[in-house]
C-alpha atoms as a PDB file:
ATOM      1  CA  UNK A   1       0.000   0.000   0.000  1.00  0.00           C
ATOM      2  CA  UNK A   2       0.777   3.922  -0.460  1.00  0.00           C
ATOM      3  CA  UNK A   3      -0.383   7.226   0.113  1.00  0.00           C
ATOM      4  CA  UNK A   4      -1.688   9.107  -2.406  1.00  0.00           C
ATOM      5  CA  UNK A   5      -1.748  13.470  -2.032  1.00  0.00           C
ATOM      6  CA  UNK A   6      -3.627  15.253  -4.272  1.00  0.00           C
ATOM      7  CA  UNK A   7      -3.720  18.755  -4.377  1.00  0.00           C
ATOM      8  CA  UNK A   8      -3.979  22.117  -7.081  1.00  0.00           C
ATOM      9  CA  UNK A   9      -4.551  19.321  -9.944  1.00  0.00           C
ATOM     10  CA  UNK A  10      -0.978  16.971  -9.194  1.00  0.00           C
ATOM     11  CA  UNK A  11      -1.316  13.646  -7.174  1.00  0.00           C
ATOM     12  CA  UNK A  12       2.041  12.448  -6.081  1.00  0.00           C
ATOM     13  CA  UNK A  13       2.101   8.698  -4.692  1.00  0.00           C
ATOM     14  CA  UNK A  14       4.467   8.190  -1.669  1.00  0.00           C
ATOM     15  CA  UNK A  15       5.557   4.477  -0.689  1.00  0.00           C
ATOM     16  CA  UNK A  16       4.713   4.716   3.258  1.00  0.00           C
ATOM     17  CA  UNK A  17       3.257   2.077   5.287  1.00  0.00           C
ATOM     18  CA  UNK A  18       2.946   4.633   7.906  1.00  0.00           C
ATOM     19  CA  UNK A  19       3.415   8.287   8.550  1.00  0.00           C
ATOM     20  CA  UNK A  20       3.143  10.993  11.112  1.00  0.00           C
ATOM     21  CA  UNK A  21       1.494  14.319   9.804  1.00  0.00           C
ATOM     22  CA  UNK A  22       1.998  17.045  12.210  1.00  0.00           C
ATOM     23  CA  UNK A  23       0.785  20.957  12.197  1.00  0.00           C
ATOM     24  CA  UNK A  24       0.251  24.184  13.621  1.00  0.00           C
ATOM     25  CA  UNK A  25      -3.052  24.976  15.152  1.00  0.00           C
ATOM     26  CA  UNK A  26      -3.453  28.549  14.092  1.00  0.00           C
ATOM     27  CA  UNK A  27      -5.239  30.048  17.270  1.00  0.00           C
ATOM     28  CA  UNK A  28      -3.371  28.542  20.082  1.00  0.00           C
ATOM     29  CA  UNK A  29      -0.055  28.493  17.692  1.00  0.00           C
ATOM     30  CA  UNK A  30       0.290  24.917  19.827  1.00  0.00           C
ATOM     31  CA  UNK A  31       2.287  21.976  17.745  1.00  0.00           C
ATOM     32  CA  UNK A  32      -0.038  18.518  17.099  1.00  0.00           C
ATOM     33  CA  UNK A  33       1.264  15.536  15.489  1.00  0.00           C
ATOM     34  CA  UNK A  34      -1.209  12.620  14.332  1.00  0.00           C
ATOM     35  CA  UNK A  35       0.161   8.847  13.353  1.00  0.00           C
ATOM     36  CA  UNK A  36      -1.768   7.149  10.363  1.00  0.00           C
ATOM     37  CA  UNK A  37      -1.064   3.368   8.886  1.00  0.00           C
ATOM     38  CA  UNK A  38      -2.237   2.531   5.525  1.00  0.00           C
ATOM     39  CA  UNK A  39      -4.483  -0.006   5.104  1.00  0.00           C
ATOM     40  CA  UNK A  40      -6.425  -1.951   2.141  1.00  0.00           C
ATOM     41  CA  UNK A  41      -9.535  -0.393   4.202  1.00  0.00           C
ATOM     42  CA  UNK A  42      -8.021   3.000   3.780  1.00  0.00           C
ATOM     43  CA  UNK A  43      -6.081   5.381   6.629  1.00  0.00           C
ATOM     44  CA  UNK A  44      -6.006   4.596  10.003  1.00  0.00           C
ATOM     45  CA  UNK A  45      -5.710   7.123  12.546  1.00  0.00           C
ATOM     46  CA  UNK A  46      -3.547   5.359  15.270  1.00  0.00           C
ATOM     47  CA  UNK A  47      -2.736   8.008  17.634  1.00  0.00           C
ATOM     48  CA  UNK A  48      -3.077  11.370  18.276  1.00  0.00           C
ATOM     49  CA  UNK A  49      -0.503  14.092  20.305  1.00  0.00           C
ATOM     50  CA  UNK A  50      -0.966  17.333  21.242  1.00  0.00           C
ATOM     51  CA  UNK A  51       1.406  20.006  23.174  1.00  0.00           C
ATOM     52  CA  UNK A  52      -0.822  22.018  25.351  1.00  0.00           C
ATOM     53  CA  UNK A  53      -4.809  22.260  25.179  1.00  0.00           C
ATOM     54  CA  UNK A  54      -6.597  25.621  24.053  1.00  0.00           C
ATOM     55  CA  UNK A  55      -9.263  26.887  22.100  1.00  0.00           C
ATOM     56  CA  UNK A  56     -10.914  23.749  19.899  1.00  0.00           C
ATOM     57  CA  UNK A  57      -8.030  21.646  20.660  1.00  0.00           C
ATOM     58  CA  UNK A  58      -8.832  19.757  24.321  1.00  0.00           C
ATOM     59  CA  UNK A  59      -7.734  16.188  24.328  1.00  0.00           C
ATOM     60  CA  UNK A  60      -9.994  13.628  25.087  1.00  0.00           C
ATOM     61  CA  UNK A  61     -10.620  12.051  28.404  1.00  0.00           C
ATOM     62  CA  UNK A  62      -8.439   9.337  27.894  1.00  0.00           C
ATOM     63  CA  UNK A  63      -5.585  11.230  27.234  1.00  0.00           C
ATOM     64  CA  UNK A  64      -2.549  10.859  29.118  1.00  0.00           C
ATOM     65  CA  UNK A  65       0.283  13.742  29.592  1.00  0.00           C
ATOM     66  CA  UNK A  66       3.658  11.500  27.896  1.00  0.00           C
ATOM     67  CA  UNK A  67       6.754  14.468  27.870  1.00  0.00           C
ATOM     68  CA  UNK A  68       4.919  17.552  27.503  1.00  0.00           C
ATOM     69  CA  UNK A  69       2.194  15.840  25.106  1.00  0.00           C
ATOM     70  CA  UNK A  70      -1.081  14.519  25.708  1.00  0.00           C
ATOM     71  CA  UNK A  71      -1.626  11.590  24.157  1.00  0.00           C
ATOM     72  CA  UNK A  72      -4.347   9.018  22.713  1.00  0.00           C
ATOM     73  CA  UNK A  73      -5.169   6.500  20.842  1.00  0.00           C
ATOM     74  CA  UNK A  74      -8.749   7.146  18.492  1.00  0.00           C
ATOM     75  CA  UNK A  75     -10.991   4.160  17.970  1.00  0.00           C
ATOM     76  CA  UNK A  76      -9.604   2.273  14.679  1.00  0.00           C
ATOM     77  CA  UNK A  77     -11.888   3.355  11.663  1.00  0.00           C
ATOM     78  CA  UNK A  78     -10.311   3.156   8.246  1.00  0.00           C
ATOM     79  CA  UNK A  79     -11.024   6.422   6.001  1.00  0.00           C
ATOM     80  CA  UNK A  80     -11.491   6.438   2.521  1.00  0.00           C
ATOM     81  CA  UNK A  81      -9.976   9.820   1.853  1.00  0.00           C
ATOM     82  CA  UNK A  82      -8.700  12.898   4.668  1.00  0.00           C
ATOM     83  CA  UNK A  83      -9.003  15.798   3.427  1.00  0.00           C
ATOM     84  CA  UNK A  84      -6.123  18.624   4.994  1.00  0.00           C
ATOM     85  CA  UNK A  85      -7.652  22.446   4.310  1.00  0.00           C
ATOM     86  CA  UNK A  86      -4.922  24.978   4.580  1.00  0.00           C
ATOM     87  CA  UNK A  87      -5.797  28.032   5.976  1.00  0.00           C
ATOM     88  CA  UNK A  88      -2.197  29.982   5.185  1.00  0.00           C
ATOM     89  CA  UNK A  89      -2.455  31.284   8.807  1.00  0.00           C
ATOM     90  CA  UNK A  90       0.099  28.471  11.002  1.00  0.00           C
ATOM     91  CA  UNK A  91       1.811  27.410   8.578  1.00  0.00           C
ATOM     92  CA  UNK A  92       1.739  24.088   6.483  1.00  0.00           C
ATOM     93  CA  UNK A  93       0.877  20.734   7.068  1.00  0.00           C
ATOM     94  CA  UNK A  94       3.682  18.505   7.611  1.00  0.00           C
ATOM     95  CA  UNK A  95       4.436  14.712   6.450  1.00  0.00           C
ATOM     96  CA  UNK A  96       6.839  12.990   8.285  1.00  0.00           C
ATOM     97  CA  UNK A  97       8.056   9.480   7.006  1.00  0.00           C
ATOM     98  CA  UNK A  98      11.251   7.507   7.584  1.00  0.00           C
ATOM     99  CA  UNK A  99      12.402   9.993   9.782  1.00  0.00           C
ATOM    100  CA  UNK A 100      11.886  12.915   7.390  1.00  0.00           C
ATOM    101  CA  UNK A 101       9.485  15.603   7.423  1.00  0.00           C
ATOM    102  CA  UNK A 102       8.354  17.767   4.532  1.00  0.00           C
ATOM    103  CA  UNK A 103       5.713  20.436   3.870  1.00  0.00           C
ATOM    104  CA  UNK A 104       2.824  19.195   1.784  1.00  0.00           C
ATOM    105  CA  UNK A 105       4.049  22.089  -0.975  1.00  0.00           C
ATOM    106  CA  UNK A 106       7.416  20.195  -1.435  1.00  0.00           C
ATOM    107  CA  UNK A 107       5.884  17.048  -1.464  1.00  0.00           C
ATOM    108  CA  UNK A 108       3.478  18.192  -4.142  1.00  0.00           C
ATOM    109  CA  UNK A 109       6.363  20.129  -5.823  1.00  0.00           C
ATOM    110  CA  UNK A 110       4.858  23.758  -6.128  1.00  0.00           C
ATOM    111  CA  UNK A 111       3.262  25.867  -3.122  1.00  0.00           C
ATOM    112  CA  UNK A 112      -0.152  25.031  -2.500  1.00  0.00           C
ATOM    113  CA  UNK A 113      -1.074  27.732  -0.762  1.00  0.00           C
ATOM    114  CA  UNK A 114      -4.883  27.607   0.578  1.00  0.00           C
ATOM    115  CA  UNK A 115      -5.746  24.768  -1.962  1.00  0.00           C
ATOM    116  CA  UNK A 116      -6.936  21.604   0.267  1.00  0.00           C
ATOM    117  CA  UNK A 117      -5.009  18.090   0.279  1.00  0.00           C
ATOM    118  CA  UNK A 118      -6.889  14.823   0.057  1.00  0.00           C
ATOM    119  CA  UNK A 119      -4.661  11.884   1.393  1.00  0.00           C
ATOM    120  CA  UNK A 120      -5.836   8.630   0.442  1.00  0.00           C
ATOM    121  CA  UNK A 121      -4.521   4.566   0.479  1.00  0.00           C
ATOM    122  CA  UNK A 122      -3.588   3.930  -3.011  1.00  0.00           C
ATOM    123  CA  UNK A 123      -1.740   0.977  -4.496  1.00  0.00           C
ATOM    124  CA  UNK A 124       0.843   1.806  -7.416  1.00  0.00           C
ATOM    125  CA  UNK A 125       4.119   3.965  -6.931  1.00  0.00           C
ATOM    126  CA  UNK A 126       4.603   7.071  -9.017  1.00  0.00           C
ATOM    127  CA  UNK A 127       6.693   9.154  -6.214  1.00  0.00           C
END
């Protein structure tokens, strides 16, 4: 399996079993980091980490505080397709994979800017 981006009309295919995507939020300026798996169902959300809590951004009730990060682990439930909205405000969405990280506009290979992202599993390598 691979992820698929695609985003302002390119789709690049990356050949990850797994990846971390991590971001900005753009009120609280407050770092969050999420690890997917792809699956044959789709992506699986497998845990979620946040540095502080704030405005829209409290951590569930299960979350435990793990080195400055509150941390939890969603229910399983394969997605078709996530789609990432950019509002140009924090910053961009970052992909991190084999212990690289890289925005979503070098990964696509031209700056996105407020154009969304739709991540999705996908089968054949092109990237």
């Amino acid at each position: 399996m691979s992820l698929c981006l695609a985003s302002a009309g390119v789709v690049k295919t990356l050949a990850v079993a797994g990846f971390t995507l991590a971001w900005t939020h753009s009120i609280e300026h407050t770092a969050w980091q999420e690890d997917w798996r792809v699956t044959a169902q789709g992506l699986e959300l497998v845990q979620a980490r946040v540095k502080g809590t704030g405005a829209g951004m409290e951590p569930p009730p299960e979350a435990r505080l793990v080195d400055g990060w509150f941390q939890w682990m969603p229910k399983p439930r394969p997605l078709r397709d996530v789609v990432l909205a950019n509002s140009g405000i924090a910053g961009e969405w970052r992909l991190c994979a084999g212990g690289q990280c890289r925005t979503l506009s070098q990964i696509i290979g031209h700056d996105i800017g407020a154009q969304p992202t739709t991540m999705s599993a996908c089968g054949e390598t092109r990237d």
